[in-house]
N, C-alpha and C. Protein backbone atom coordinates (compact mmCIF):
# COMPACT_ATOMS: atom_id res chain seq x y z
N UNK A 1 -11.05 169.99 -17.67
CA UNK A 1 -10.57 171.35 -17.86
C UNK A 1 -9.23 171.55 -17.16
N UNK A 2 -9.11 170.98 -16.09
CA UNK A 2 -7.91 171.03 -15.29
C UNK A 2 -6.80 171.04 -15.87
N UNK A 3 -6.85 169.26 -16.43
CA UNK A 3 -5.72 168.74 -17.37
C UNK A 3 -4.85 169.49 -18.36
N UNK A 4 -6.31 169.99 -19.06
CA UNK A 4 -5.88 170.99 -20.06
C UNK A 4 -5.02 172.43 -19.24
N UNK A 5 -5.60 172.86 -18.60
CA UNK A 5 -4.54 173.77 -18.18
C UNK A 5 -3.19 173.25 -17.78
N UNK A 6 -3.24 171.90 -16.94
CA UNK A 6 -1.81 171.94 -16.96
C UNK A 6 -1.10 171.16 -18.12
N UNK A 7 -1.35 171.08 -18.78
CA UNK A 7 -0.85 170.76 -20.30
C UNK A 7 -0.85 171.42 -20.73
N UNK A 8 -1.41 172.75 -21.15
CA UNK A 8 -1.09 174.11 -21.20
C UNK A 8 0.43 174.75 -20.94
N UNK A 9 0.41 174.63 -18.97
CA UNK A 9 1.56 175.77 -18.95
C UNK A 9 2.67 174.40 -19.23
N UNK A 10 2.73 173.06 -18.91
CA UNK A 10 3.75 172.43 -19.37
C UNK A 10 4.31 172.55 -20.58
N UNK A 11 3.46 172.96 -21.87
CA UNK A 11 4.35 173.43 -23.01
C UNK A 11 4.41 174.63 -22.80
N UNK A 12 4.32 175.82 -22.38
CA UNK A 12 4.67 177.00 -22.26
C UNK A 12 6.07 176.97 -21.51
N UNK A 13 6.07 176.36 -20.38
CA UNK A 13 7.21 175.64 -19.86
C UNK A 13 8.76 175.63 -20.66
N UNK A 14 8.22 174.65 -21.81
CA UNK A 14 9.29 173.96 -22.56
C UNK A 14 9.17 175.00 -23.73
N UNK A 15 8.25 175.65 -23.91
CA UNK A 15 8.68 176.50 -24.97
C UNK A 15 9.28 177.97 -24.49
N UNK A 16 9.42 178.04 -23.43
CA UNK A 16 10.24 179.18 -22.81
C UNK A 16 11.51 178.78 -22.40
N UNK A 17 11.54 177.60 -21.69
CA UNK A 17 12.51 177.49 -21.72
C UNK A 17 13.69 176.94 -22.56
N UNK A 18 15.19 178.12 -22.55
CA UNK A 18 15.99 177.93 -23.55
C UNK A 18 16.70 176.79 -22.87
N UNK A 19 17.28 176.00 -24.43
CA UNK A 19 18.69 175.49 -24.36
C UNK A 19 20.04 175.98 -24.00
N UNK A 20 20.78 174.91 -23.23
CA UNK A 20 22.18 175.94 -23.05
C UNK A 20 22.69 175.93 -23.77
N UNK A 21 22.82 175.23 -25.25
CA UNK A 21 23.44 176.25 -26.36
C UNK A 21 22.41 177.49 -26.90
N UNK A 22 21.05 177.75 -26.21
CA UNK A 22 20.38 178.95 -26.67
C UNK A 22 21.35 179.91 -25.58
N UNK A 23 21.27 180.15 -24.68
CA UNK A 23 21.97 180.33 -23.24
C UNK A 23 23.31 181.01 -23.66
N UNK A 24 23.93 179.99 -24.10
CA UNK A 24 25.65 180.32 -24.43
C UNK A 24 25.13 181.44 -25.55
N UNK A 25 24.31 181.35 -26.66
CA UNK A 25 24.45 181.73 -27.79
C UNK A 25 24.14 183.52 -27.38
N UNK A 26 23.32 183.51 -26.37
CA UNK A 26 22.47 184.60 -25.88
C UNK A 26 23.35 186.03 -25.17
N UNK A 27 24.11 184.99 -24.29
CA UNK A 27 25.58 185.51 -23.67
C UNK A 27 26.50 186.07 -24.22
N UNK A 28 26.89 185.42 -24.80
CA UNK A 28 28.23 185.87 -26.32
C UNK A 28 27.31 187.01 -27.13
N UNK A 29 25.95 187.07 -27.76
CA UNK A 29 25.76 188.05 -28.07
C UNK A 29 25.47 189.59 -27.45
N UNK A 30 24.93 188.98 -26.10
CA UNK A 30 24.70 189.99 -25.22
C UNK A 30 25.81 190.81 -24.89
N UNK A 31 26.70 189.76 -24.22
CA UNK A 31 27.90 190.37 -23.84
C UNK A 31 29.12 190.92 -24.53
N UNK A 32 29.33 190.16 -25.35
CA UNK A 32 30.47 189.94 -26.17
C UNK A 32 30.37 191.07 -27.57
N UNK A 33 29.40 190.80 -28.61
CA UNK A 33 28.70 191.05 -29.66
C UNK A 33 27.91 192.50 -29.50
N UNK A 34 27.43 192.59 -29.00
CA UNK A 34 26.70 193.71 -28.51
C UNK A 34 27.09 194.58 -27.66
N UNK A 35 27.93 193.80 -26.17
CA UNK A 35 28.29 194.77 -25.49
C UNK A 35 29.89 195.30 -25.71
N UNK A 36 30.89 194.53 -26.13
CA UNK A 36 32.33 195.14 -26.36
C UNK A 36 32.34 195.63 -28.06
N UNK A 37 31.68 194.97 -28.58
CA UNK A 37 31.98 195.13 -30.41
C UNK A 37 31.00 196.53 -30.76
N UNK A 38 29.90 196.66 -30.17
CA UNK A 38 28.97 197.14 -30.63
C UNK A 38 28.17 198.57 -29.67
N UNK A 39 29.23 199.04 -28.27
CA UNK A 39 28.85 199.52 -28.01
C UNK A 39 27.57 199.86 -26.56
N UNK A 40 27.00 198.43 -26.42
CA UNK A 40 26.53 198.12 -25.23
C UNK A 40 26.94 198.46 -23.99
N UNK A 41 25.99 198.48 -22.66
CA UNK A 41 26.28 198.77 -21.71
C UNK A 41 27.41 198.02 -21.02
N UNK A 42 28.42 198.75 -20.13
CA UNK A 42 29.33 198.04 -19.58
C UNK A 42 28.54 196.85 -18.65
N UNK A 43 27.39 197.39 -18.02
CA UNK A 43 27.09 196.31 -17.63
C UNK A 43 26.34 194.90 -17.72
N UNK A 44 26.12 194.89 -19.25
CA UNK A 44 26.17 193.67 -19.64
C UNK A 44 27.28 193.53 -19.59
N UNK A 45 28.37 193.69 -20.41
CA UNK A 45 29.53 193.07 -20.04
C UNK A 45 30.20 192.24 -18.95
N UNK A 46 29.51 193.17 -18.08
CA UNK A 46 30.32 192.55 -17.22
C UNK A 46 29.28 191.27 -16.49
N UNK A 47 28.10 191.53 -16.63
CA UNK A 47 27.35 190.12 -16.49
C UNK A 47 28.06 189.08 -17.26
N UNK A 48 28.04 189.15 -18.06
CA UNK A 48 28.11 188.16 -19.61
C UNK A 48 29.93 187.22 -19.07
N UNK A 49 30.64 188.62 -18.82
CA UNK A 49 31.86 187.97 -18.40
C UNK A 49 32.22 187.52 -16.83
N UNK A 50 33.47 186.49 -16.83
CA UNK A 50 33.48 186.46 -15.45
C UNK A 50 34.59 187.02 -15.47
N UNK A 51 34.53 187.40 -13.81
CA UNK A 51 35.52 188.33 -13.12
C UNK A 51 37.13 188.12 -13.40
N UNK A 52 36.85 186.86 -13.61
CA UNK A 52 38.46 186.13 -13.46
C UNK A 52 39.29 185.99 -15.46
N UNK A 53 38.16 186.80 -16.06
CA UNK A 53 38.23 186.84 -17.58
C UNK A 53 39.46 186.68 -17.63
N UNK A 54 40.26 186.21 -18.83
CA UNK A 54 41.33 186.91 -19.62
C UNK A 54 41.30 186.32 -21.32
N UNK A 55 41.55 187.78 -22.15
CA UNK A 55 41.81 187.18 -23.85
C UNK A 55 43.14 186.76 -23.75
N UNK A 56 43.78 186.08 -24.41
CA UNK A 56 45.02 185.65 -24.27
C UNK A 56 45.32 185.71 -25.85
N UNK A 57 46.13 186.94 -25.76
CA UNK A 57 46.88 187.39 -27.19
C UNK A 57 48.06 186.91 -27.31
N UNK A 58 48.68 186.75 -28.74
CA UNK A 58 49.61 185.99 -28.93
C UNK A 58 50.38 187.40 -29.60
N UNK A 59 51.37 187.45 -29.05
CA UNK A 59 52.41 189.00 -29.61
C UNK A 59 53.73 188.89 -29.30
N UNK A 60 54.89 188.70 -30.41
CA UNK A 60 55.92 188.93 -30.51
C UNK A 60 55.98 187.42 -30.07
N UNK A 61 55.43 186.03 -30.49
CA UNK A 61 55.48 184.79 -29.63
C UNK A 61 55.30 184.30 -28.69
N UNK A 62 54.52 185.40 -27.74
CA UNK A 62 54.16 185.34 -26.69
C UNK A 62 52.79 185.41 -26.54
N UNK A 63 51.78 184.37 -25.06
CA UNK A 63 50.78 184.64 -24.93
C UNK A 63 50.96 185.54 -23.57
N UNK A 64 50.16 186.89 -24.26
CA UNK A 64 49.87 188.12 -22.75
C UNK A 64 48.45 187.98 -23.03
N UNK A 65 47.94 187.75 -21.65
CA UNK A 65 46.64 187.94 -21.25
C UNK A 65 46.34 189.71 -20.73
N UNK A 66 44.69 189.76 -21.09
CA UNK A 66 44.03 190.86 -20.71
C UNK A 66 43.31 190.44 -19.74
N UNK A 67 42.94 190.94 -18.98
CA UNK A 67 41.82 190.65 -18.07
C UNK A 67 40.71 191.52 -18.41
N UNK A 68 39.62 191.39 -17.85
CA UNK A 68 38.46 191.90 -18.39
C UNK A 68 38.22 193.29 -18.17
N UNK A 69 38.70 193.45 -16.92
CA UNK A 69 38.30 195.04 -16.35
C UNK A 69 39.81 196.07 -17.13
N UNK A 70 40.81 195.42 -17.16
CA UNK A 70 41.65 196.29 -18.09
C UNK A 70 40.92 196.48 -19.56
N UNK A 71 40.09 195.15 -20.66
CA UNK A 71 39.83 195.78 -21.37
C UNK A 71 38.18 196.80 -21.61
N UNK A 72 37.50 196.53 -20.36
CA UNK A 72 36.62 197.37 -20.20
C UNK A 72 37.28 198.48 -19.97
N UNK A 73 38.43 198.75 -19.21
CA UNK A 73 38.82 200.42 -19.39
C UNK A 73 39.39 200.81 -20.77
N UNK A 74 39.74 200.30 -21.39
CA UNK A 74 40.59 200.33 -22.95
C UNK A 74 39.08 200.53 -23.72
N UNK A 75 38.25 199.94 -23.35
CA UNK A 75 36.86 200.12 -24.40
C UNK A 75 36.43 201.45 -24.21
N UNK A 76 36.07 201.81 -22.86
CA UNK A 76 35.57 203.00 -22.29
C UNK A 76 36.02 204.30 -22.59
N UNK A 77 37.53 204.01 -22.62
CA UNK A 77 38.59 205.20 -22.82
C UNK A 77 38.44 205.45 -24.49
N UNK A 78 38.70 204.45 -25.16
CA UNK A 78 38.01 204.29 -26.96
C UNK A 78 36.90 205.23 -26.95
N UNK A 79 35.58 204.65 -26.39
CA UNK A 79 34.37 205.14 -26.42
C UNK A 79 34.46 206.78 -26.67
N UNK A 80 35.12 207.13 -25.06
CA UNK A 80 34.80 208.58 -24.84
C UNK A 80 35.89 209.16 -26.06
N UNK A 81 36.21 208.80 -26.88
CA UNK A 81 37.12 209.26 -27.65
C UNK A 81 36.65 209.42 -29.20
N UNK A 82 35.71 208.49 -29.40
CA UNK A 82 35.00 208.51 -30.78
C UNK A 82 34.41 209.66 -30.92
N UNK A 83 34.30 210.15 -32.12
CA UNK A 83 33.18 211.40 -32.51
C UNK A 83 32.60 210.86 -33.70
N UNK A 84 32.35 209.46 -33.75
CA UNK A 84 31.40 208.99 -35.11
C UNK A 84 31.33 207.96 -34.62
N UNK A 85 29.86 206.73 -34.76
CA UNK A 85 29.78 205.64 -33.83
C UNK A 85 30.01 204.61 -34.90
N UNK A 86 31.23 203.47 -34.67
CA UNK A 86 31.72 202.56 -35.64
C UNK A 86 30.92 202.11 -36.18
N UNK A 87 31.31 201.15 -37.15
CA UNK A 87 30.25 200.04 -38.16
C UNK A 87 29.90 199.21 -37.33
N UNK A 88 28.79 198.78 -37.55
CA UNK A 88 27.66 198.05 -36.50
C UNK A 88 29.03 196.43 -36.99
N UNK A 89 28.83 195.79 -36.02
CA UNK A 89 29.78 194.47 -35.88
C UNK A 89 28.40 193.47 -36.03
N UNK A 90 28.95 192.37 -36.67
CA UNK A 90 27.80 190.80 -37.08
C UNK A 90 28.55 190.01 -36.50
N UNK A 91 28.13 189.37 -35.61
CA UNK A 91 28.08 187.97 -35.26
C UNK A 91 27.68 187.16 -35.67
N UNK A 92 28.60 185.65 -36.38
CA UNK A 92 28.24 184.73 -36.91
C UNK A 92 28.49 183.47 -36.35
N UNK A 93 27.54 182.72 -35.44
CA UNK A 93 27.76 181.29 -34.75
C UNK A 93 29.05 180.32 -35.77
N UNK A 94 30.04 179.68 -35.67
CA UNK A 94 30.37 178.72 -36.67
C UNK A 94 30.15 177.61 -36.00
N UNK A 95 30.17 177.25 -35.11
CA UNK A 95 29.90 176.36 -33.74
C UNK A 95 29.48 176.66 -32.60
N UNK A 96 29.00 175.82 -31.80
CA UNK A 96 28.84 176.14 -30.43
C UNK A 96 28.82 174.42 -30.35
N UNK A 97 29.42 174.40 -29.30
CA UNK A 97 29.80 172.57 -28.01
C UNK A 97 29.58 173.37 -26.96
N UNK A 98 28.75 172.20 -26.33
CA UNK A 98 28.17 172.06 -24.96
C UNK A 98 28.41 170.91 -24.48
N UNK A 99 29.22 170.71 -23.04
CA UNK A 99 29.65 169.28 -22.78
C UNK A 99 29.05 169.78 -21.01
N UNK A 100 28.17 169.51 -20.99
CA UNK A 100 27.74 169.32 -19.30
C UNK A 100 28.30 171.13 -19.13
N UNK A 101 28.53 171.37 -18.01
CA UNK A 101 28.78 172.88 -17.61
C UNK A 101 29.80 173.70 -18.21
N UNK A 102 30.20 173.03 -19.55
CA UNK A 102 31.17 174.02 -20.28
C UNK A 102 31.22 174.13 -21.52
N UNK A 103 31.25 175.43 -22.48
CA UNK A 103 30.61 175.44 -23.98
C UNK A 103 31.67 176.42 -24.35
N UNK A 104 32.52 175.76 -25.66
CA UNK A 104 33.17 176.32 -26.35
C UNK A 104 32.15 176.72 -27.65
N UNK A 105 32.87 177.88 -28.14
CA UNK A 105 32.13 178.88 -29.15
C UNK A 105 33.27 179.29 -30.38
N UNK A 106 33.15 178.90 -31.24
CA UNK A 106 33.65 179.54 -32.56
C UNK A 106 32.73 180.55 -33.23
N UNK A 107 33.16 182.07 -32.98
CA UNK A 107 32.56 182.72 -34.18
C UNK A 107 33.19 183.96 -34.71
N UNK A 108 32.13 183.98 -35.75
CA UNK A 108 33.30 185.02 -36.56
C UNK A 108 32.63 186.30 -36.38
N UNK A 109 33.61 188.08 -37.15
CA UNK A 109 32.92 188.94 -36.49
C UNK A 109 33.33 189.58 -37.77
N UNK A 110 32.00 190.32 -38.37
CA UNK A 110 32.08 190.97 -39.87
C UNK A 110 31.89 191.91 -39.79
N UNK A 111 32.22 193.35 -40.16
CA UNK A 111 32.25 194.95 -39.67
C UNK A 111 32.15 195.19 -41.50
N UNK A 112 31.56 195.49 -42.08
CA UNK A 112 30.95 196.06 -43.33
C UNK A 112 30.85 195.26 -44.38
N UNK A 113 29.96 194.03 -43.83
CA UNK A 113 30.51 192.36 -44.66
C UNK A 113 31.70 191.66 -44.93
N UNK A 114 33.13 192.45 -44.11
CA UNK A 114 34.12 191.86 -44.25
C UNK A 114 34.76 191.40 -42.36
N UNK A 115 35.18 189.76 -42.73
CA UNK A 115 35.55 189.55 -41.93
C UNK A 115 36.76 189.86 -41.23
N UNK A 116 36.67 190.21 -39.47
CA UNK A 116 37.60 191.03 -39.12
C UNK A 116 38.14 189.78 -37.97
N UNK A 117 37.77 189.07 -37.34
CA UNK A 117 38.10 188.22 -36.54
C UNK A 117 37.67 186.28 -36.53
N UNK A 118 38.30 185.90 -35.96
CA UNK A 118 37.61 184.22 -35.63
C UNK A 118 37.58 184.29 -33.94
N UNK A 119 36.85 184.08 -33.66
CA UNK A 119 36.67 184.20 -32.01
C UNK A 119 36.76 182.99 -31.50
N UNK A 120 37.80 182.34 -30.30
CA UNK A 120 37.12 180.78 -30.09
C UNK A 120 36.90 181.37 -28.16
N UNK A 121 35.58 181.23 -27.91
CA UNK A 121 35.37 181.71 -26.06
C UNK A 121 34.92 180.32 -25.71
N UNK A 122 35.93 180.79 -24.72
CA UNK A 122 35.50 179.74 -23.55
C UNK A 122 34.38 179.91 -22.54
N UNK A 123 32.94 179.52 -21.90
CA UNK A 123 32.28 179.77 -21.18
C UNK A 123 32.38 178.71 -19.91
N UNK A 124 31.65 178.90 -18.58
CA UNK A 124 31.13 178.20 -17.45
C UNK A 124 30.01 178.52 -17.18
N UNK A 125 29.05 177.29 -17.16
CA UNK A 125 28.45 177.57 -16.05
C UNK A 125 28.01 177.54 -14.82
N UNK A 126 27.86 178.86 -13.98
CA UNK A 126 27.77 178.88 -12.81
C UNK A 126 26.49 178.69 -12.29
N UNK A 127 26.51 179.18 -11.16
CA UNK A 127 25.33 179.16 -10.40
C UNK A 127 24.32 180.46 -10.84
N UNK A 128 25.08 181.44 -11.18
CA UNK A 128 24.08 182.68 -12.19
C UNK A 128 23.75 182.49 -13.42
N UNK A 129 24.30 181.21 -13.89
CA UNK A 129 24.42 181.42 -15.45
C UNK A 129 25.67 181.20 -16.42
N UNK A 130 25.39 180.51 -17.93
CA UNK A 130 26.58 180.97 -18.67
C UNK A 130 27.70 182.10 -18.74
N UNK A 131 28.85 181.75 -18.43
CA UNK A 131 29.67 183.56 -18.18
C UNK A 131 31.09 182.85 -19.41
N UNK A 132 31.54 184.35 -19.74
CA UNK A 132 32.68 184.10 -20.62
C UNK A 132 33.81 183.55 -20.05
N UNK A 133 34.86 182.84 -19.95
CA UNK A 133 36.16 182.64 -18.95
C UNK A 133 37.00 183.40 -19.67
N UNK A 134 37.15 182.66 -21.11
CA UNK A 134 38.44 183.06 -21.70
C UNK A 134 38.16 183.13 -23.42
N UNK A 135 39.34 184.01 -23.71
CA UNK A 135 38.89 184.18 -25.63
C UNK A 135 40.49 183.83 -25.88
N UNK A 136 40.61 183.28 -27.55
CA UNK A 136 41.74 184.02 -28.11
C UNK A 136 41.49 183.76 -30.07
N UNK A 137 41.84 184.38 -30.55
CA UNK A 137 41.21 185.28 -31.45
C UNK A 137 42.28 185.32 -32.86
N UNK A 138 42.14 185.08 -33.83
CA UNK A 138 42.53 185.57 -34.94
C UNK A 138 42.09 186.71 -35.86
N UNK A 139 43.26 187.87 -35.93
CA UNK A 139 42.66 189.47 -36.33
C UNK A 139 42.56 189.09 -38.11
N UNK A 140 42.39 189.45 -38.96
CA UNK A 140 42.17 188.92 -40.25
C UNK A 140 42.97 190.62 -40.94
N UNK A 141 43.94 190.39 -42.07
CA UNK A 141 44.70 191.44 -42.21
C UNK A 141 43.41 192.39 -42.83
């Protein structure tokens, strides 16, 4: 009877526990997908991301970085400004790589079945967990 129990929680074990491309995948939606596209709490966000974030936009030939807490205030300031709540945003995996503690992510982001972005994020992981580092992004006309 013993055995059986612990053969028991050993697959409960492995069936709870995720992969770190489940991990990465979980993050980016939590954070990313859900919490900047869609309206989520700032503080997923700011779990999901690390402190040291930046998107790195390409404008006028130039890359200018955002950092995270500038565009959490740019989201916030948006927010309190809406009087109708946008089209729900889709997240679509096109990839995910996982190489030991670091997972690049390609995905795309569809706002009324039409695609509006290509996302490529950079993640780490730390000692808390998968976190975002860095994005940069193609807007789709």
């Amino acid at each position: 009877m013993r055995s059986i129990v612990i053969i028991l929680l050993f697959v409960t074990t492995i069936a709870i526990a995720q992969t770190d491309e489940e991990q990465v995948k979980q993050v980016v939606t939590t954070a990313y997908v859900q919490g900047i596209h869609n309206g989520g709490p700032v503080e997923d966000i700011r779990k999901g991301f690390h402190p040291t974030f930046n998107m790195l936009r390409l404008m006028d030939n130039e890359v200018k970085p955002l950092p995270i807490e500038e565009w959490i205030t740019n989201i916030e300031k948006s927010r309190s400004q809406q009087t109708t709540p946008p089209a729900k945003t889709e997240g679509k995996f096109v990839s995910v790589t996982v190489a030991g503690n670091s997972a690049n992510v390609v995905l795309e982001l569809y706002r009324a079945d039409k695609k509006t972005f290509t996302d490529n994020l950079l993640l780490y992981k730390f000692t808390e967990g998968w976190r975002i580092v860095s994005k940069t992004y193609y807007r789709y006309p």
